[in-house]
C-alpha atoms as a PDB file:
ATOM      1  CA  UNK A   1     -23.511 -38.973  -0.247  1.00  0.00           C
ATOM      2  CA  UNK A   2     -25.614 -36.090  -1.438  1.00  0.00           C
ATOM      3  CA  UNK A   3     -25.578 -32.392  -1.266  1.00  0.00           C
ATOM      4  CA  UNK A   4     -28.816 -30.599  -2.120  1.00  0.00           C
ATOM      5  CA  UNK A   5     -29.002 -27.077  -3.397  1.00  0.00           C
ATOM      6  CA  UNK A   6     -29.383 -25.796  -0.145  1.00  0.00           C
ATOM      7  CA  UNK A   7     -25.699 -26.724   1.020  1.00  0.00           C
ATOM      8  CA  UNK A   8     -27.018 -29.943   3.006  1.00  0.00           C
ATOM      9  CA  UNK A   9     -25.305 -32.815   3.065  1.00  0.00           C
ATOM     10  CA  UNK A  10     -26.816 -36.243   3.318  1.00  0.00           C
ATOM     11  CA  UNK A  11     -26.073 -39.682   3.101  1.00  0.00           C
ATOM     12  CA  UNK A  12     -27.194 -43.627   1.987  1.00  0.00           C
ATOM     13  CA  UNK A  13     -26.899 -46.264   4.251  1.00  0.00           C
ATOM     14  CA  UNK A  14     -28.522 -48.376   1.491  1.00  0.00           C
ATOM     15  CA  UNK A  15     -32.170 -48.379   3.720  1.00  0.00           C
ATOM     16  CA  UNK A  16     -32.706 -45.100   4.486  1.00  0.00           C
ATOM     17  CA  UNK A  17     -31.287 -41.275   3.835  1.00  0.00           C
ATOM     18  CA  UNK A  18     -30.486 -39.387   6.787  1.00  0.00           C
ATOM     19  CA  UNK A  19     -31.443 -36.147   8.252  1.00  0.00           C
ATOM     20  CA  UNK A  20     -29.744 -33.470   6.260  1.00  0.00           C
ATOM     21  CA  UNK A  21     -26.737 -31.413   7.951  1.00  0.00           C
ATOM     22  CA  UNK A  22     -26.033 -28.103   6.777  1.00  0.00           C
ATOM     23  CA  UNK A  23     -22.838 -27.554   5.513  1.00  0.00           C
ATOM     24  CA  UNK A  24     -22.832 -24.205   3.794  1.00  0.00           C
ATOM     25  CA  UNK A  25     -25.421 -20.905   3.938  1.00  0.00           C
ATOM     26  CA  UNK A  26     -25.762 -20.296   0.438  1.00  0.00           C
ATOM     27  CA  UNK A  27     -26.599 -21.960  -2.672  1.00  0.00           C
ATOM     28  CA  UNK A  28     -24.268 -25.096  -3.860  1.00  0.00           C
ATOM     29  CA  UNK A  29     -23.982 -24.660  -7.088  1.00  0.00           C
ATOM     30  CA  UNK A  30     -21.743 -28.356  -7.958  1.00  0.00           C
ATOM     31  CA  UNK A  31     -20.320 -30.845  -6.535  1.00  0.00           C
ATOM     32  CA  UNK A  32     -18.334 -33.662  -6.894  1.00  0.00           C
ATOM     33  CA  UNK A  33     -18.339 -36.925  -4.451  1.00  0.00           C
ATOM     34  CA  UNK A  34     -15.634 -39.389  -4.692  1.00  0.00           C
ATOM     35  CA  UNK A  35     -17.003 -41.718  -2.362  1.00  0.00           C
ATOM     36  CA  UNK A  36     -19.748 -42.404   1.037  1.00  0.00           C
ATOM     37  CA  UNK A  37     -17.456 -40.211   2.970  1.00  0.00           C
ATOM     38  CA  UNK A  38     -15.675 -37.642   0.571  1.00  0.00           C
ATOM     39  CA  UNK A  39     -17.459 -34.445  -1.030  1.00  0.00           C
ATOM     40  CA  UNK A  40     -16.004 -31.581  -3.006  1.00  0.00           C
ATOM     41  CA  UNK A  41     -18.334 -28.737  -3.296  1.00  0.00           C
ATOM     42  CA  UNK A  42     -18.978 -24.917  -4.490  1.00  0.00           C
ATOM     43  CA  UNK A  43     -21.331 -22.537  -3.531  1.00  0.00           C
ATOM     44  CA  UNK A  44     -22.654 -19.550  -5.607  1.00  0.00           C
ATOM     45  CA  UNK A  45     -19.846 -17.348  -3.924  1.00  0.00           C
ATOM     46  CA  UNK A  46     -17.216 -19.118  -5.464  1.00  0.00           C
ATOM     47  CA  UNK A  47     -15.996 -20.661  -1.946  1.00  0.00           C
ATOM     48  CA  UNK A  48     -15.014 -24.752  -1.853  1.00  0.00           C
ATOM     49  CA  UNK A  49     -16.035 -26.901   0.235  1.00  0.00           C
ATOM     50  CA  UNK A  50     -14.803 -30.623   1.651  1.00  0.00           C
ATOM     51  CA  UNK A  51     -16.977 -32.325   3.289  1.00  0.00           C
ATOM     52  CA  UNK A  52     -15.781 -35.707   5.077  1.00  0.00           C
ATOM     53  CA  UNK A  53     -18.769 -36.369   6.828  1.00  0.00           C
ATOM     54  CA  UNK A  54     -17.570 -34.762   9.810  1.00  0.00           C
ATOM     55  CA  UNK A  55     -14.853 -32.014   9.023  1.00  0.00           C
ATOM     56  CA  UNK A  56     -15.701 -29.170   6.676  1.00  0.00           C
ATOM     57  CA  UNK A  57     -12.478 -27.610   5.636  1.00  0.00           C
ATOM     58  CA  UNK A  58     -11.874 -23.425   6.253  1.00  0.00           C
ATOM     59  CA  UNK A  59     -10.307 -20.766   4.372  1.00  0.00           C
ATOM     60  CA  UNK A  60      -9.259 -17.529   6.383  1.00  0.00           C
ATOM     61  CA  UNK A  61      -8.900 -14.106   4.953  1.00  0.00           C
ATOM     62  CA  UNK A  62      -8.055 -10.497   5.902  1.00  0.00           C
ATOM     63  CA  UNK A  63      -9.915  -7.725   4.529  1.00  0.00           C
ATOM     64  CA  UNK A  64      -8.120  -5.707   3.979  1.00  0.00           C
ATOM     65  CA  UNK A  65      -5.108  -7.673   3.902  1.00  0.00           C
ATOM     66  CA  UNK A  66      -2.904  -4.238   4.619  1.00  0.00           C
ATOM     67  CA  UNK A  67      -3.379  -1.398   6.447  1.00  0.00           C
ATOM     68  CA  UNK A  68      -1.796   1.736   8.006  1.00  0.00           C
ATOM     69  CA  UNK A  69      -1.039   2.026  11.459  1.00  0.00           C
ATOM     70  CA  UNK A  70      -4.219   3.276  13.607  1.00  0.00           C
ATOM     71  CA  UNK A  71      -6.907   1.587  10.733  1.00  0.00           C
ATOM     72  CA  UNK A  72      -8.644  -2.025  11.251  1.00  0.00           C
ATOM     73  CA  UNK A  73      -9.239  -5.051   8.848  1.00  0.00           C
ATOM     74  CA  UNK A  74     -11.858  -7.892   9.134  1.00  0.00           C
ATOM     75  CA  UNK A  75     -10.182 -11.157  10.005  1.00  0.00           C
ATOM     76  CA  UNK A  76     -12.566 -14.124   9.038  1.00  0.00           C
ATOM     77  CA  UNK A  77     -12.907 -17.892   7.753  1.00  0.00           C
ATOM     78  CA  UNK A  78     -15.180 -19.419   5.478  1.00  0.00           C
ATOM     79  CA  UNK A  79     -16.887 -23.157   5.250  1.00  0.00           C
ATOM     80  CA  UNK A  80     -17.922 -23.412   8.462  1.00  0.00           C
ATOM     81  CA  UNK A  81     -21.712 -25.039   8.415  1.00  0.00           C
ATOM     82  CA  UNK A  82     -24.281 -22.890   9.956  1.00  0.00           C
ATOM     83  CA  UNK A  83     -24.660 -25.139  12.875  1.00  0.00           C
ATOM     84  CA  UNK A  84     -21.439 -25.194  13.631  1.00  0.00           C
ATOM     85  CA  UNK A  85     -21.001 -24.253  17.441  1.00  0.00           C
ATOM     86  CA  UNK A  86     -17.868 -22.552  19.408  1.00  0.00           C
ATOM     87  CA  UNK A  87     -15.587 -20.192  18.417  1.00  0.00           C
ATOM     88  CA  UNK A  88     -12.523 -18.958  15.899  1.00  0.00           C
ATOM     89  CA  UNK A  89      -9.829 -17.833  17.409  1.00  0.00           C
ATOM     90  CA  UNK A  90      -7.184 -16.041  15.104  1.00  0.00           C
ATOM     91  CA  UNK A  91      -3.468 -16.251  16.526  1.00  0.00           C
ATOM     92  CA  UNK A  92      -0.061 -14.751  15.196  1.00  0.00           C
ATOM     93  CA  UNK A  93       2.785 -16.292  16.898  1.00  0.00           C
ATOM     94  CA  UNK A  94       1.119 -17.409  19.758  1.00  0.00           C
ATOM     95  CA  UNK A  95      -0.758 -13.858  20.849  1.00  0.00           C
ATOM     96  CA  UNK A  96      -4.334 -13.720  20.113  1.00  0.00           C
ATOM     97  CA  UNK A  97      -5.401 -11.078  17.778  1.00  0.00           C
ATOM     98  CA  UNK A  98      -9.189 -11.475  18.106  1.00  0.00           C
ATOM     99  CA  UNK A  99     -11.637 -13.996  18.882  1.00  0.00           C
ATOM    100  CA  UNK A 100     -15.077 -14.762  16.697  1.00  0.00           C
ATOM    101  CA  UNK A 101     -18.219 -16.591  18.763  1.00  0.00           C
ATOM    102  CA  UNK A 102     -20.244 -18.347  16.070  1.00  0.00           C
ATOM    103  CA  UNK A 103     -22.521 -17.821  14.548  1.00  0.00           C
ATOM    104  CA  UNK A 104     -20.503 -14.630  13.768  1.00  0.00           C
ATOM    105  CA  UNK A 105     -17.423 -16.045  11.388  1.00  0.00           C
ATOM    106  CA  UNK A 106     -15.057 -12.422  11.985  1.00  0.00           C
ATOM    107  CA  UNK A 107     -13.875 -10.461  13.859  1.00  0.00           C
ATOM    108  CA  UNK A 108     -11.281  -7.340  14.127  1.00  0.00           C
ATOM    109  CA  UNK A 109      -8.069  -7.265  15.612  1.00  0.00           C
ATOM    110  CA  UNK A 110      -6.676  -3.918  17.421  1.00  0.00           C
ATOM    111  CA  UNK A 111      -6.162  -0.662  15.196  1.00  0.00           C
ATOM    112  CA  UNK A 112      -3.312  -0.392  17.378  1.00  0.00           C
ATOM    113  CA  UNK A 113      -1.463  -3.507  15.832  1.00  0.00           C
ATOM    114  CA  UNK A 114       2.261  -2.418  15.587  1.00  0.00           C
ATOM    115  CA  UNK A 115       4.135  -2.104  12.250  1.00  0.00           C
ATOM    116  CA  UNK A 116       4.786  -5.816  11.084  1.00  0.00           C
ATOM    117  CA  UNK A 117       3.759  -9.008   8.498  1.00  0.00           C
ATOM    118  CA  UNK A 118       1.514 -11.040  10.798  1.00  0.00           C
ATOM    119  CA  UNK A 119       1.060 -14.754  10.064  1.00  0.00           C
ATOM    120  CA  UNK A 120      -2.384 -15.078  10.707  1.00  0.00           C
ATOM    121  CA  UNK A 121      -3.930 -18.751  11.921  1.00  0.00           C
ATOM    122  CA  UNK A 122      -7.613 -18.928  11.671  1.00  0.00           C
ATOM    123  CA  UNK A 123      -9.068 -21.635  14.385  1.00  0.00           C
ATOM    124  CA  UNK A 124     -11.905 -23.061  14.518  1.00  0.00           C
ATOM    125  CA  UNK A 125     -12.069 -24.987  18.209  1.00  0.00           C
ATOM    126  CA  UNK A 126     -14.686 -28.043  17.739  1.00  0.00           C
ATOM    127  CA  UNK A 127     -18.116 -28.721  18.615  1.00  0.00           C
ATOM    128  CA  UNK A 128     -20.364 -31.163  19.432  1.00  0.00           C
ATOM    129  CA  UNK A 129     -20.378 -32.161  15.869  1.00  0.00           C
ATOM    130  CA  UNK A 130     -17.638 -30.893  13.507  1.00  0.00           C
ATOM    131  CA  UNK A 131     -14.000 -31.584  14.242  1.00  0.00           C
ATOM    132  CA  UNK A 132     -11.486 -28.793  14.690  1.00  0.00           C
ATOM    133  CA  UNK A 133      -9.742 -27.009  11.982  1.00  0.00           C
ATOM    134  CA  UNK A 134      -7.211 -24.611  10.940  1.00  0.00           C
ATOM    135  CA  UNK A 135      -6.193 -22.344   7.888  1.00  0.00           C
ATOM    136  CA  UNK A 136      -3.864 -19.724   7.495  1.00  0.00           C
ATOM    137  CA  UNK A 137      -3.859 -15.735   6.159  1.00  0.00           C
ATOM    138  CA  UNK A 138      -1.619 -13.098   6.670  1.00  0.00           C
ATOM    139  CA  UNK A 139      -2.082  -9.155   7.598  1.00  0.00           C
ATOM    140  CA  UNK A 140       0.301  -6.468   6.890  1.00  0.00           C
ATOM    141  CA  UNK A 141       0.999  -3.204   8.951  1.00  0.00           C
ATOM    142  CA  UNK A 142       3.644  -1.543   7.098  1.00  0.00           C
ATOM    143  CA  UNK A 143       6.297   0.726   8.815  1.00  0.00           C
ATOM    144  CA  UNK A 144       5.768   5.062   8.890  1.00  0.00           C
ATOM    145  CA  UNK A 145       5.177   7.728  10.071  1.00  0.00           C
ATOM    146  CA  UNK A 146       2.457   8.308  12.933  1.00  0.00           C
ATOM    147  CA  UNK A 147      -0.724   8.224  11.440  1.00  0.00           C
ATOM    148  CA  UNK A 148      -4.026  10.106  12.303  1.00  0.00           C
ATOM    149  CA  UNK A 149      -6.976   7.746  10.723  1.00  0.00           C
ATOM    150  CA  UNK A 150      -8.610   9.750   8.208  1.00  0.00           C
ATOM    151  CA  UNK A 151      -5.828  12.810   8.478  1.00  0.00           C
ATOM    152  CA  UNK A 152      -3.203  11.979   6.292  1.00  0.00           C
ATOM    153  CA  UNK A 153      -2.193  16.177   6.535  1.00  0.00           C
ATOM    154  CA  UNK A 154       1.320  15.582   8.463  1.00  0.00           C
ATOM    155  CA  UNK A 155       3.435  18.965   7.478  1.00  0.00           C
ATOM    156  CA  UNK A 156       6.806  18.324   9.375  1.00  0.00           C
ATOM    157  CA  UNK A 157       8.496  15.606  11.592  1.00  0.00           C
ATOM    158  CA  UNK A 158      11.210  15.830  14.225  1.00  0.00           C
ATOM    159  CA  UNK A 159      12.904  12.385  15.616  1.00  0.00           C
ATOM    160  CA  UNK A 160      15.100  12.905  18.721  1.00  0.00           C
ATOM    161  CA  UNK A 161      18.242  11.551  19.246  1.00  0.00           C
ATOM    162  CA  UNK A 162      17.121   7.996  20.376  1.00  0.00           C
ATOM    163  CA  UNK A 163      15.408   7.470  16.429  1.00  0.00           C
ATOM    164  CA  UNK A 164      12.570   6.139  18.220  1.00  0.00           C
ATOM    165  CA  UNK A 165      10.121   9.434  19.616  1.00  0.00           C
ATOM    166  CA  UNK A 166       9.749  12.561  18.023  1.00  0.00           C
ATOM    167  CA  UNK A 167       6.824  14.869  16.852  1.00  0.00           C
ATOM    168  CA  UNK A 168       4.951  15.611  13.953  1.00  0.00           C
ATOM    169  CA  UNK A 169       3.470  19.327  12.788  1.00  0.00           C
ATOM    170  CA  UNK A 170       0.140  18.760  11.227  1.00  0.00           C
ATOM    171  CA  UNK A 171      -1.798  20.273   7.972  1.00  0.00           C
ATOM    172  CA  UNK A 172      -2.759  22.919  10.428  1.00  0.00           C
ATOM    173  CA  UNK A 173      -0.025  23.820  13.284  1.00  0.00           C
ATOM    174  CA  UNK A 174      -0.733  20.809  15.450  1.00  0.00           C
ATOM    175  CA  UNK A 175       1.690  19.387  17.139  1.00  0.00           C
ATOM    176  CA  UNK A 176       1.478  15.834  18.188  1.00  0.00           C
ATOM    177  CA  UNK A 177       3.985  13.540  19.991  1.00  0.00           C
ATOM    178  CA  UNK A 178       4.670  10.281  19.061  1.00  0.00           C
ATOM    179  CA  UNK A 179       6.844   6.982  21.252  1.00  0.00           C
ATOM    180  CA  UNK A 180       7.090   8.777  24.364  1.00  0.00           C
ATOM    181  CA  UNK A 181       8.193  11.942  24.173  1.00  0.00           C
ATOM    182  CA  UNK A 182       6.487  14.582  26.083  1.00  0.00           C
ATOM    183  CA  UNK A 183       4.208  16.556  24.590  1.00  0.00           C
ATOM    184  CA  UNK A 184       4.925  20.367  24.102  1.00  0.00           C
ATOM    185  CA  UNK A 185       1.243  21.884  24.267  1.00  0.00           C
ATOM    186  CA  UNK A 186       1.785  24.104  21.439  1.00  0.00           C
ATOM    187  CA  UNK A 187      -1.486  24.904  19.659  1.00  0.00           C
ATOM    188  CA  UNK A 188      -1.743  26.816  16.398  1.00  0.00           C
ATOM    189  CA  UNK A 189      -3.627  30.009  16.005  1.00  0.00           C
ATOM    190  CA  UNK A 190      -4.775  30.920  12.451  1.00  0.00           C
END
């Protein structure tokens, strides 16, 4: 087994090399074989590689890893070969945040994600060539306040009885209702 500084890998039958497979987009910059079939490798990015002849492993981030209510992170894996084919689904609990159609490796879940600590699973389904394969990240939405992206100006806020609804006075009179109650139409003159 070889990997050549383009992130191909190829192998020795003992006659002939074959064709070389892709395994990474950027530069390789070492790697380590412990056998025909087994290959540890970086790239120039820092990311690692396994290489099994078939199966490439993933890594799956979120970026950025927390946000506020109303804002949106990148959800993506890395390792997947170039050629790979299919898609990358990313799951918490069973519901599907968002799904990635290769070659694009990301893709963004709602900015309407509720308040919680999602367990993310990265998926990668299979293709014609590579195997399936999994690996996990997680994405924080902490609990507050309503949020207005880019308008953190909030002045005042009112929660009725039932804790959940209420309203919240903006930076400049506003007032905006928030989990259901009705809204009062009162505008601000200045």
């Amino acid at each position: 087994m070889a990997i050549d500084r383009n992130g191909n890998a190829l192998s020795y039958n003992g006659t002939s090399w074959s064709p070389p497979l892709s395994i990474d987009s950027v530069y390789i910059r070492s790697v380590s074989c412990q056998s025909s079939r087994f290959c540890m490798a970086g790239d120039v990015s820092g990311n690692a590689l396994k290489y099994n002849g078939i199966v490439v492993s993933i890594t799956a981030n979120a970026t950025p890893s927390s946000i506020t209510v109303g804002d949106s992170s990148t959800l993506a894996v890395v390792g997947l070969p170039p050629s790979a084919t299919g898609t990358v689904t990313f799951t918490s609990d069973a519901t599907t945040l968002c799904v990635a159609t290769l070659p694009t490796t990301s893709c963004s879940p709602s900015p309407s994600l509720p308040a919680a600590t999602y367990s993310v699973t990265g998926t990668y389904g299979g293709g014609s060539t590579y195997q399936p394969g999994t690996a996990p990240t997680s994405l924080t939405v902490p609990a507050g306040a309503p949020y207005w992206s880019q308008w953190d100006i909030a002045r005042g806020l009112t929660l009725k009885p039932d804790g959940a609804s209420g309203y919240v006075v903006d930076g400049f009179g506003g007032v905006h209702s928030f989990g259901g109650a009705v809204p009062l139409g009162v505008y601000s003159y200045w």
